[in-house]
C-alpha atoms as a PDB file:
ATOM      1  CA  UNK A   1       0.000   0.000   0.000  1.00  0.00           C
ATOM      2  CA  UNK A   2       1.126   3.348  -0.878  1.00  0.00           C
ATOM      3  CA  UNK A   3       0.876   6.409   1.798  1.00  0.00           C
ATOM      4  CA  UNK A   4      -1.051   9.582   0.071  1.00  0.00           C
ATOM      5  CA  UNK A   5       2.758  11.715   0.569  1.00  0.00           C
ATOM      6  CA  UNK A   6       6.290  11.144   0.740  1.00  0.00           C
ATOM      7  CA  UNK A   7       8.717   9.369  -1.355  1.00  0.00           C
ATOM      8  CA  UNK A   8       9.098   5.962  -0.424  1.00  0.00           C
ATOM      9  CA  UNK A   9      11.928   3.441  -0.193  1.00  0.00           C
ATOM     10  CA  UNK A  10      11.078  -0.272  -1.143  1.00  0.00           C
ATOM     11  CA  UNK A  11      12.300  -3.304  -2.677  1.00  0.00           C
ATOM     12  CA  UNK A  12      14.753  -0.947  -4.872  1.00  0.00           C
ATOM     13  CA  UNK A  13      11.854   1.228  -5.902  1.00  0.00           C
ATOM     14  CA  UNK A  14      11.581   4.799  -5.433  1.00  0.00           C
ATOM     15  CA  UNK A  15       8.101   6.387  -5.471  1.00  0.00           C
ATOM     16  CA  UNK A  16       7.824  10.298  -5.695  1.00  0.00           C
ATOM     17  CA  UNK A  17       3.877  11.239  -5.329  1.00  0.00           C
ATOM     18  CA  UNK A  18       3.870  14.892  -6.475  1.00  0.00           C
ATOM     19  CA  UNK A  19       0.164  14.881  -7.252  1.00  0.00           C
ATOM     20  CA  UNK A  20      -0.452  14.392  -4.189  1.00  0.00           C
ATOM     21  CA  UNK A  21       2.132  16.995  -2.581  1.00  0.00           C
ATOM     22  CA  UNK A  22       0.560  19.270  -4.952  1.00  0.00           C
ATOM     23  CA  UNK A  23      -3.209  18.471  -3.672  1.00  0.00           C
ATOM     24  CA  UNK A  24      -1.953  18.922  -0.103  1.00  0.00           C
ATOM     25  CA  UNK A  25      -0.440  22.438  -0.507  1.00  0.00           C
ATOM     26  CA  UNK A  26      -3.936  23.799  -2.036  1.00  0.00           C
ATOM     27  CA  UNK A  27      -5.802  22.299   0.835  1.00  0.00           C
ATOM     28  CA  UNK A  28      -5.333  25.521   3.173  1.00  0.00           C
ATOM     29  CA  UNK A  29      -6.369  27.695   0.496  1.00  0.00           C
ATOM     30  CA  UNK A  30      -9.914  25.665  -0.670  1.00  0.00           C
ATOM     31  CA  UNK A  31     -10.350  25.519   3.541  1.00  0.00           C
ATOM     32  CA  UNK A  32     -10.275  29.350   3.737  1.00  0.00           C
ATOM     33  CA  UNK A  33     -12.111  29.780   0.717  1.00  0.00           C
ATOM     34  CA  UNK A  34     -14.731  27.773   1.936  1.00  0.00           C
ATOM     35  CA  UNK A  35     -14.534  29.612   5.298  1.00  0.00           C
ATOM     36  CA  UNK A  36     -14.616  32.763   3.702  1.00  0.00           C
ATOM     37  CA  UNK A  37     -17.664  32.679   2.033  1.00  0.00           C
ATOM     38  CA  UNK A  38     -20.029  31.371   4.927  1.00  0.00           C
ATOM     39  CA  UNK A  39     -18.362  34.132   7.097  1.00  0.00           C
ATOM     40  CA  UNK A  40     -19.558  36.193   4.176  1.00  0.00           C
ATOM     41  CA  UNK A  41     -23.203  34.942   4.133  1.00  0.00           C
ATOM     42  CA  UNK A  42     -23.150  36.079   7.658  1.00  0.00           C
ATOM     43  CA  UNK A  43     -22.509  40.063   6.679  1.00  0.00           C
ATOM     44  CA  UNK A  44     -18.673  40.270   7.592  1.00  0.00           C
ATOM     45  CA  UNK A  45     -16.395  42.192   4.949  1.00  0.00           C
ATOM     46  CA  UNK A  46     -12.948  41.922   5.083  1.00  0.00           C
ATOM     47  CA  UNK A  47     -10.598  44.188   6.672  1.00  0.00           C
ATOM     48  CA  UNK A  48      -8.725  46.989   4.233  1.00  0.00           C
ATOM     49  CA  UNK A  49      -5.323  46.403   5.928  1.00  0.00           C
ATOM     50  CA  UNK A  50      -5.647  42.494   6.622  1.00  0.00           C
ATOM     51  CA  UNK A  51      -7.712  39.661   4.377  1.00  0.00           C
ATOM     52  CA  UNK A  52      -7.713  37.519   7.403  1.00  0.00           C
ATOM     53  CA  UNK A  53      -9.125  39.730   9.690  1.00  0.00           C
ATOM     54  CA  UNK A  54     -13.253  40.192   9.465  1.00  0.00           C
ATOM     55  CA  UNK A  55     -15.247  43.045  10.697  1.00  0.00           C
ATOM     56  CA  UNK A  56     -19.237  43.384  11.200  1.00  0.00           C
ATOM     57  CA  UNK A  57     -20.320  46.076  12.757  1.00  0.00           C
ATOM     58  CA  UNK A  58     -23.947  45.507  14.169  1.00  0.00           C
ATOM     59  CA  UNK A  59     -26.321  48.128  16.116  1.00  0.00           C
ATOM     60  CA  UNK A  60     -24.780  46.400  20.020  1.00  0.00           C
ATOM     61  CA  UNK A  61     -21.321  47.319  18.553  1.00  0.00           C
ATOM     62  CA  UNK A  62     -18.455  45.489  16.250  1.00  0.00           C
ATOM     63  CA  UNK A  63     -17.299  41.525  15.577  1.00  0.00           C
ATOM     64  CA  UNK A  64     -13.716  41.342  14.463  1.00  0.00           C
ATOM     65  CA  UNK A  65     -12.923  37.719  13.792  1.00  0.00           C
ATOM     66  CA  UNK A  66      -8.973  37.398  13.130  1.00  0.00           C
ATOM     67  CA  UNK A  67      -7.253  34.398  11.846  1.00  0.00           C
ATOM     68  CA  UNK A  68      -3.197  33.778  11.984  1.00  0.00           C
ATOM     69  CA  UNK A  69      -2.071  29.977  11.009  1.00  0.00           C
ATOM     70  CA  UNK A  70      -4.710  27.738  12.381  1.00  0.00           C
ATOM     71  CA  UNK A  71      -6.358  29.952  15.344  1.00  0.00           C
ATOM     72  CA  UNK A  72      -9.027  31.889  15.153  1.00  0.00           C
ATOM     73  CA  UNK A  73      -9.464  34.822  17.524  1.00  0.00           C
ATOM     74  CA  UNK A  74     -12.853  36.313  18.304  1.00  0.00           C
ATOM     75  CA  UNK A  75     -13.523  39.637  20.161  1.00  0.00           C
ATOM     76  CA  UNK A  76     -16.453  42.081  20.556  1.00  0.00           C
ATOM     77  CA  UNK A  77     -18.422  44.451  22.911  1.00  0.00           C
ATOM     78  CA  UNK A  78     -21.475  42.877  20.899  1.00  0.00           C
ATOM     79  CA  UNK A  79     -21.831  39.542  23.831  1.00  0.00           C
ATOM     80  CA  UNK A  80     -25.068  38.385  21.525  1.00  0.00           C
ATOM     81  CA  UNK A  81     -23.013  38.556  18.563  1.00  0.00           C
ATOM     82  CA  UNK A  82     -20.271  36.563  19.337  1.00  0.00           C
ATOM     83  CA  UNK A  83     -22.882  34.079  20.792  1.00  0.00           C
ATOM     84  CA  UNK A  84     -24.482  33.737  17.714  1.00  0.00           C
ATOM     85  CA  UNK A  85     -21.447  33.197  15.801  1.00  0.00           C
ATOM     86  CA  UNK A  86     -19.795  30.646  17.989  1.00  0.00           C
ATOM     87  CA  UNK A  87     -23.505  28.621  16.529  1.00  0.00           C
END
């Protein structure tokens, strides 16, 4: 059996899997793509200085959402708002 990435020493074979590299690296991107539209559908616009920080501003106050790597900070002074997008 044959692992989905690596190259792979065996029996004087060499196996170099670059699809799959390739597939691996553009997983990030189709995640935040996919991220980036729901948080979209729920009336955030992106930020002028950062794309992965997301603003709403609702009547209690504002939402930022910020994103660096793979954590996602969330702050407001809109308590209700942050509830209902932690849902």
């Amino acid at each position: 059996m044959v692992p989905s990435f690596g190259v792979i020493h065996d029996s004087g074979y060499v196996y170099k899997l670059n699809k799959e590299l390739y597939i691996l690296k553009q997983t990030p991107y189709a995640w935040f793509k996919k991220f980036s539209i729901v948080i979209f559908s729920l009336k955030f616009v992106y930020s002028s200085q950062n794309f992965a920080l997301f603003v709403k501003y609702t009547d209690s106050g504002c939402i930022i959402l910020s994103f660096y790597v793979d954590d996602m900070i969330i702050t407001s002074n809109d308590i209700n708002g942050i509830s209902v997008l932690k849902i």
